[in-house]
PDB file of N, CA and C in Angstrom:
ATOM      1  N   UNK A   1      33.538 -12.896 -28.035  1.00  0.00           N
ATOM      2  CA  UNK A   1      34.393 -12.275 -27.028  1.00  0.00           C
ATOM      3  C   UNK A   1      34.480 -10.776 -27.269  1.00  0.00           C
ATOM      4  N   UNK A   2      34.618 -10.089 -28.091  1.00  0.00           N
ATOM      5  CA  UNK A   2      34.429  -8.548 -28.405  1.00  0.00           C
ATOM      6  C   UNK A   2      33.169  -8.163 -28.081  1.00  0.00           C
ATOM      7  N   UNK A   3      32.178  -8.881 -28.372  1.00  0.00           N
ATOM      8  CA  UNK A   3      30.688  -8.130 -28.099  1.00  0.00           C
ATOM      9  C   UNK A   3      30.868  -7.962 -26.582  1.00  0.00           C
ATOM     10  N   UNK A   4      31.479  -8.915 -25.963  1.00  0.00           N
ATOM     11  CA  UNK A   4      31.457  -9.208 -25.085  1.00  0.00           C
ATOM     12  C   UNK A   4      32.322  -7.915 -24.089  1.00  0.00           C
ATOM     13  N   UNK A   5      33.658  -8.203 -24.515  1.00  0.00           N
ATOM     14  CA  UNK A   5      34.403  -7.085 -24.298  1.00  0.00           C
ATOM     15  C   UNK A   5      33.896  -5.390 -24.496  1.00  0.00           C
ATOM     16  N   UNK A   6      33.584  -5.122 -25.181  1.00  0.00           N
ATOM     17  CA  UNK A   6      32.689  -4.018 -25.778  1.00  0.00           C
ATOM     18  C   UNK A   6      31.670  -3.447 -25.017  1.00  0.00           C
ATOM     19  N   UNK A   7      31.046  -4.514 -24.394  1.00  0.00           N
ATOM     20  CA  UNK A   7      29.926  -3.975 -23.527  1.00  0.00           C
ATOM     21  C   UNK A   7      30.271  -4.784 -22.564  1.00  0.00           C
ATOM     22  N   UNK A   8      31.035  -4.407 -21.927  1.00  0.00           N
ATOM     23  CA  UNK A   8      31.090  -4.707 -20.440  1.00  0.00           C
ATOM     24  C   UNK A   8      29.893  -4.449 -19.077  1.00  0.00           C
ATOM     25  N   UNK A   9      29.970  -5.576 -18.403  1.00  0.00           N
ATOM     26  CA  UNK A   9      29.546  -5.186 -17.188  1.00  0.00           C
ATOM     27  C   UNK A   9      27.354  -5.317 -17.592  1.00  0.00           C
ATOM     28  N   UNK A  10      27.300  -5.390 -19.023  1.00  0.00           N
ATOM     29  CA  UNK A  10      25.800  -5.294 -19.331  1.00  0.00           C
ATOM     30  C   UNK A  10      25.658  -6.747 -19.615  1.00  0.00           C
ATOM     31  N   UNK A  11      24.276  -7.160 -19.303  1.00  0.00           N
ATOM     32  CA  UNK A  11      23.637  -8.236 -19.295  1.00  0.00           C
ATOM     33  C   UNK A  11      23.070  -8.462 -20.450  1.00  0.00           C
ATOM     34  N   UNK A  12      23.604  -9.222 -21.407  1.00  0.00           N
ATOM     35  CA  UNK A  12      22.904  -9.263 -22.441  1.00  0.00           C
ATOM     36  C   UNK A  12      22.102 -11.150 -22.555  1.00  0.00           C
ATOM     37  N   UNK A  13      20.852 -10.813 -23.392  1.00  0.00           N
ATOM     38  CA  UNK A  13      19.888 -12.260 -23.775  1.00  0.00           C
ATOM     39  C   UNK A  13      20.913 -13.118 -24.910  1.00  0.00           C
ATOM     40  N   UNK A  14      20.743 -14.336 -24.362  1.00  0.00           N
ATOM     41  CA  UNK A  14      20.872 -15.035 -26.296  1.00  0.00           C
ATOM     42  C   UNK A  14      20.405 -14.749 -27.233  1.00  0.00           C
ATOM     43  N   UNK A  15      18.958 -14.098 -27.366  1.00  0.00           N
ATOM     44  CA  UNK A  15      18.856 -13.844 -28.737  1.00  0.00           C
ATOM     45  C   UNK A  15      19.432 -12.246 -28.887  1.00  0.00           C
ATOM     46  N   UNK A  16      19.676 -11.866 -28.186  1.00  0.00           N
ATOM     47  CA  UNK A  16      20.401 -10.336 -28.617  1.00  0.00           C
ATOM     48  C   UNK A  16      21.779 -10.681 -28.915  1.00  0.00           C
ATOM     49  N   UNK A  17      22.410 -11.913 -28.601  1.00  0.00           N
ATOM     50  CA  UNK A  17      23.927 -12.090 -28.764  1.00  0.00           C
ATOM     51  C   UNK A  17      23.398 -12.493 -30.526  1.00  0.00           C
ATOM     52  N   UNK A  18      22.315 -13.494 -30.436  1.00  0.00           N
ATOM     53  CA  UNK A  18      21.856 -14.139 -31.892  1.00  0.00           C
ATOM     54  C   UNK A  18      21.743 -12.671 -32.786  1.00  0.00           C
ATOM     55  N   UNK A  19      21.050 -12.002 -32.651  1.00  0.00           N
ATOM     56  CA  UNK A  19      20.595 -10.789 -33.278  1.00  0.00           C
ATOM     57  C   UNK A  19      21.825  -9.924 -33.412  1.00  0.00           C
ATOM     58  N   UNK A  20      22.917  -9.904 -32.486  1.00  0.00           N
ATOM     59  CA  UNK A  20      23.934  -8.599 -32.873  1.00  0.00           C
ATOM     60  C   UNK A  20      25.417  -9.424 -32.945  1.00  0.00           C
ATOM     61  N   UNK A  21      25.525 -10.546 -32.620  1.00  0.00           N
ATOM     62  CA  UNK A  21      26.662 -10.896 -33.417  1.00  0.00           C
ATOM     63  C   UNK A  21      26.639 -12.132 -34.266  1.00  0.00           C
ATOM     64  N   UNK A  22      25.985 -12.904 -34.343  1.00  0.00           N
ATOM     65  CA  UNK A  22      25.773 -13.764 -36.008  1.00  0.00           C
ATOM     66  C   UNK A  22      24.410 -12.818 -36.160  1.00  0.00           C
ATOM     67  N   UNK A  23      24.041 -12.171 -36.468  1.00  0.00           N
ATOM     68  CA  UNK A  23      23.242 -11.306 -37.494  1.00  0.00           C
ATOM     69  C   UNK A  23      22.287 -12.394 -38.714  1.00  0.00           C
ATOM     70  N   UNK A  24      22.650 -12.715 -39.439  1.00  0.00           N
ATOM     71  CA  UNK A  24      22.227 -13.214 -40.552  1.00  0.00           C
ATOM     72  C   UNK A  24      22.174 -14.623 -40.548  1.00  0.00           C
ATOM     73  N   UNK A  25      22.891 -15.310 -39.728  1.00  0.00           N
ATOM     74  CA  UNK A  25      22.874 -17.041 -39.268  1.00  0.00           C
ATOM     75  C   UNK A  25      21.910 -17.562 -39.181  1.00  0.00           C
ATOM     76  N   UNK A  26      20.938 -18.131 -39.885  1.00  0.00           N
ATOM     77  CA  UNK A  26      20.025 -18.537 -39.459  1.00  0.00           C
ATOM     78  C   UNK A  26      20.085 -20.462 -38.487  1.00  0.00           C
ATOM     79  N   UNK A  27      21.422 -20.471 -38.960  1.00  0.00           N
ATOM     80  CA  UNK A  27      21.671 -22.029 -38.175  1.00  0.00           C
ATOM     81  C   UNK A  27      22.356 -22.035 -36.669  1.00  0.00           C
ATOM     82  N   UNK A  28      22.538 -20.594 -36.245  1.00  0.00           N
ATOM     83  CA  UNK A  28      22.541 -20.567 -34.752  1.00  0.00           C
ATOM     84  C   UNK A  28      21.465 -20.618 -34.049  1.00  0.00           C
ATOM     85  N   UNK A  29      21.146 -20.993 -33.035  1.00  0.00           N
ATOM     86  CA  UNK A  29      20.084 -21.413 -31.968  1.00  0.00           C
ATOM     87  C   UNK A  29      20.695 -20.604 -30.373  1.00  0.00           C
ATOM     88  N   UNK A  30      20.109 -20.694 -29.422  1.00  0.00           N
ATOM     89  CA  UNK A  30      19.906 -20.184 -28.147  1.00  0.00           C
ATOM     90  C   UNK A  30      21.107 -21.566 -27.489  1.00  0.00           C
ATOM     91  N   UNK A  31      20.564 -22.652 -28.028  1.00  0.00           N
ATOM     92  CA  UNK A  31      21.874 -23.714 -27.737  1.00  0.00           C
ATOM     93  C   UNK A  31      23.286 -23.728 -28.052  1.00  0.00           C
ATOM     94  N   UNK A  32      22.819 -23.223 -29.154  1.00  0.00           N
ATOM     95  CA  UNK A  32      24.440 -23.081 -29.768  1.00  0.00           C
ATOM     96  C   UNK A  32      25.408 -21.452 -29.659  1.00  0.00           C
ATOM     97  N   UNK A  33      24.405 -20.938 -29.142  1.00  0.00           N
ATOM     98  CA  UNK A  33      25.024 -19.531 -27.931  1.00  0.00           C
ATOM     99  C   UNK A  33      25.326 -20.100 -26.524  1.00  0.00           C
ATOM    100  N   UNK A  34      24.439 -21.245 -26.013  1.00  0.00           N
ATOM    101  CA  UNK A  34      25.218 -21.408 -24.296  1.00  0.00           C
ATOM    102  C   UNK A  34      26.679 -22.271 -24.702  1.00  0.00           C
ATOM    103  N   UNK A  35      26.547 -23.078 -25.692  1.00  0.00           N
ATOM    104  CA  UNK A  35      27.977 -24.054 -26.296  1.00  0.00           C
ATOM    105  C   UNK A  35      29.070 -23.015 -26.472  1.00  0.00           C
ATOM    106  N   UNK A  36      28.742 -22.107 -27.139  1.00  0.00           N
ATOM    107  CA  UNK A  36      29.953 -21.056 -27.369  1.00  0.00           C
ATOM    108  C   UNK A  36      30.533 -20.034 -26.120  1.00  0.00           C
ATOM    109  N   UNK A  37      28.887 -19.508 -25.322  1.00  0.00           N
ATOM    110  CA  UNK A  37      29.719 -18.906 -24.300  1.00  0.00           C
ATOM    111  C   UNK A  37      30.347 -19.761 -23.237  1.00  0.00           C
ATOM    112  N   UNK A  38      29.520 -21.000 -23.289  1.00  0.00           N
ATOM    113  CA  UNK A  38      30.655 -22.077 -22.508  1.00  0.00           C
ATOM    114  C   UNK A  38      32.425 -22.269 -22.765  1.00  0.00           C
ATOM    115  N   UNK A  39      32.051 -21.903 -23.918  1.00  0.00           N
ATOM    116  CA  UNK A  39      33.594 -22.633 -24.624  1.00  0.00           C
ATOM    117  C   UNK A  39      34.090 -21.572 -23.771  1.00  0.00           C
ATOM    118  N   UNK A  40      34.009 -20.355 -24.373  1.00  0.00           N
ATOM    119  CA  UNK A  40      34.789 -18.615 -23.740  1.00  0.00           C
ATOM    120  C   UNK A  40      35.224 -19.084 -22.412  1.00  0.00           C
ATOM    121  N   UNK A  41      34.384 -19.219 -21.816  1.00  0.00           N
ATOM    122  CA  UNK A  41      33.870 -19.077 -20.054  1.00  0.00           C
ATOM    123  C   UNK A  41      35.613 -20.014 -19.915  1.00  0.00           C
ATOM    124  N   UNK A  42      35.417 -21.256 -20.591  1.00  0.00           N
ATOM    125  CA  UNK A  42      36.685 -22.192 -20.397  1.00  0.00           C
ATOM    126  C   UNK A  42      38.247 -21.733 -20.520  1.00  0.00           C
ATOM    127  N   UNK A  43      38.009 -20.723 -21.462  1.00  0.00           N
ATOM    128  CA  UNK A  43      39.043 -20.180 -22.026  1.00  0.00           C
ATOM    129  C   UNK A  43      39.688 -18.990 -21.320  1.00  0.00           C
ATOM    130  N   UNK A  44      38.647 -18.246 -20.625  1.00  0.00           N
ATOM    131  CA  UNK A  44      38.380 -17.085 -20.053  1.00  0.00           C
ATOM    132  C   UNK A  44      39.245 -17.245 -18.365  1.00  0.00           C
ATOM    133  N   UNK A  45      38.146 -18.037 -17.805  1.00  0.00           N
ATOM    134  CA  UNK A  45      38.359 -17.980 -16.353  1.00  0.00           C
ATOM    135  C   UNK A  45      39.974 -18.676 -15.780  1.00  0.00           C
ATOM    136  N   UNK A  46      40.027 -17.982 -14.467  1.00  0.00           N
ATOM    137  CA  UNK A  46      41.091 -18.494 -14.050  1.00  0.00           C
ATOM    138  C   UNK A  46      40.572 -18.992 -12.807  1.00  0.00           C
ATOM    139  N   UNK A  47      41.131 -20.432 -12.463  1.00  0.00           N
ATOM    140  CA  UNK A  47      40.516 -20.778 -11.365  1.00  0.00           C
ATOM    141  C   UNK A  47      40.509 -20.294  -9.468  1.00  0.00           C
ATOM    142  N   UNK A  48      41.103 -19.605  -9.662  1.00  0.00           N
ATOM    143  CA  UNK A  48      41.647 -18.872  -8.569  1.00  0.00           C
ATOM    144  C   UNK A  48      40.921 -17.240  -8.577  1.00  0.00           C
ATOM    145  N   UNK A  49      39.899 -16.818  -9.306  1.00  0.00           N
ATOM    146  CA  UNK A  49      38.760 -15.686  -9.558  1.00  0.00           C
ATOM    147  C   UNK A  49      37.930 -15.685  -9.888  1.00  0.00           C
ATOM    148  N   UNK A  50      37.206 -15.150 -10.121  1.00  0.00           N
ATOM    149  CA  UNK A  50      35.461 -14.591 -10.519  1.00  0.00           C
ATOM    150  C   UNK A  50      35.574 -15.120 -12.087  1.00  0.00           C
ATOM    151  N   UNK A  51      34.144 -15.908 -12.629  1.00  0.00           N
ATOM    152  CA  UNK A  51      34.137 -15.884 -13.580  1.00  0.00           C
ATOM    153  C   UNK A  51      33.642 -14.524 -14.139  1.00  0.00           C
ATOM    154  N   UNK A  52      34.644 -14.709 -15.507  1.00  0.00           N
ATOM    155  CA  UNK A  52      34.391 -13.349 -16.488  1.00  0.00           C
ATOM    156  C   UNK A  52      33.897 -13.303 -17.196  1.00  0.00           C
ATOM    157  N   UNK A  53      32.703 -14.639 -17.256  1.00  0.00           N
ATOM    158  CA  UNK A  53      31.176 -14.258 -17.991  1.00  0.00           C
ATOM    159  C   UNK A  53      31.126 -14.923 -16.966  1.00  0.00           C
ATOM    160  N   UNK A  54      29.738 -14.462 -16.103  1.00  0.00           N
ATOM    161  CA  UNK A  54      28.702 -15.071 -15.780  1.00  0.00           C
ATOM    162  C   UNK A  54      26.790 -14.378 -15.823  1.00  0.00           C
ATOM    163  N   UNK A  55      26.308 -16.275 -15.450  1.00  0.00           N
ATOM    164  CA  UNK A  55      24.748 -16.285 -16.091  1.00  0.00           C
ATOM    165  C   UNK A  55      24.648 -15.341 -14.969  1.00  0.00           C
ATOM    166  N   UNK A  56      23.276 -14.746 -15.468  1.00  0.00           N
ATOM    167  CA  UNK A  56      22.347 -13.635 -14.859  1.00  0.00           C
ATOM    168  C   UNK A  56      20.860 -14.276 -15.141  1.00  0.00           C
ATOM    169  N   UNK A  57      20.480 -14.993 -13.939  1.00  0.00           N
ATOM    170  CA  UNK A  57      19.437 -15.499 -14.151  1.00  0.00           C
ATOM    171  C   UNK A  57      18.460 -15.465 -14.277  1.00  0.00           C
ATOM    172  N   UNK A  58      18.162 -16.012 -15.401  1.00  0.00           N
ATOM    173  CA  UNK A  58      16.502 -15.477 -15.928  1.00  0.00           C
ATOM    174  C   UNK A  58      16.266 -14.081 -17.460  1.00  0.00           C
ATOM    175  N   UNK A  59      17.803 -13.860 -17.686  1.00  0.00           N
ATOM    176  CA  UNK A  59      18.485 -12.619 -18.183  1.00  0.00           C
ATOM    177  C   UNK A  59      18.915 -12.891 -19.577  1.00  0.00           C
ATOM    178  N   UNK A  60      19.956 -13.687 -18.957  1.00  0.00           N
ATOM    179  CA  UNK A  60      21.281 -13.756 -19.848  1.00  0.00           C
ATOM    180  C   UNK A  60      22.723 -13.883 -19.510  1.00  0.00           C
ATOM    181  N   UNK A  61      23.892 -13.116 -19.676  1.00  0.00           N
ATOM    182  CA  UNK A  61      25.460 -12.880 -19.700  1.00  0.00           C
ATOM    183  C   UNK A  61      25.886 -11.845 -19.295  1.00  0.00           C
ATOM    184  N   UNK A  62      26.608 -11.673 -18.617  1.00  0.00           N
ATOM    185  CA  UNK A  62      27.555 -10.516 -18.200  1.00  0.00           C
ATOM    186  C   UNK A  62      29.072 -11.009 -18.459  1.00  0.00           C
ATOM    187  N   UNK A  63      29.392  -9.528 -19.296  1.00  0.00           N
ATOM    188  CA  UNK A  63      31.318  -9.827 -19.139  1.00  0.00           C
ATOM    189  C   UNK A  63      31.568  -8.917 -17.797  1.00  0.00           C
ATOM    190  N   UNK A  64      32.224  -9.539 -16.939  1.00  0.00           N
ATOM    191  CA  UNK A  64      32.541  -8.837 -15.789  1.00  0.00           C
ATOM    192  C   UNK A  64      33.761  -7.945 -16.299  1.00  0.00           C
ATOM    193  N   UNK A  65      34.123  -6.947 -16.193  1.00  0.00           N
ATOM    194  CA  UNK A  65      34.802  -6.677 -16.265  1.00  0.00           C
ATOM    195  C   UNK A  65      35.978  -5.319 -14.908  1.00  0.00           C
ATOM    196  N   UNK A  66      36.442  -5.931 -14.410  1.00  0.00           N
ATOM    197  CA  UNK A  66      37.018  -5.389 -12.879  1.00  0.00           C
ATOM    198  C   UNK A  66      38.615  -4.735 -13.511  1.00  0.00           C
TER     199      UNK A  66
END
């Protein structure tokens, strides 16, 4: 959620989320980045607005930030 927050509004890949925020993890996967930004997304959105991550397809993630 900070990487996230931090760079707003930019589209970032799973492996750049892999590469700049677990860094050294070698037991995270591209799966276990959509599980986590899923979780956020749950935590995040309100059902009555825009989700505040969404996929960018073919890309990656955007934190919307309005």
């Amino acid at each position: 959620l900070e990487f996230f927050m931090t760079h707003p509004n930019q589209v970032v890949s799973s492996d750049y989320l892999l590469d700049h925020v677990w860094k050294s993890d070698t037991a995270m996967t591209g799966a276990a980045v959509r599980t986590t930004v899923g979780r956020l997304r749950r935590k995040l959105n309100d059902e009555s607005g825009p989700d505040r991550i969404e996929n960018v397809h073919g890309f990656g993630y955007r934190f919307n930030h309005s």
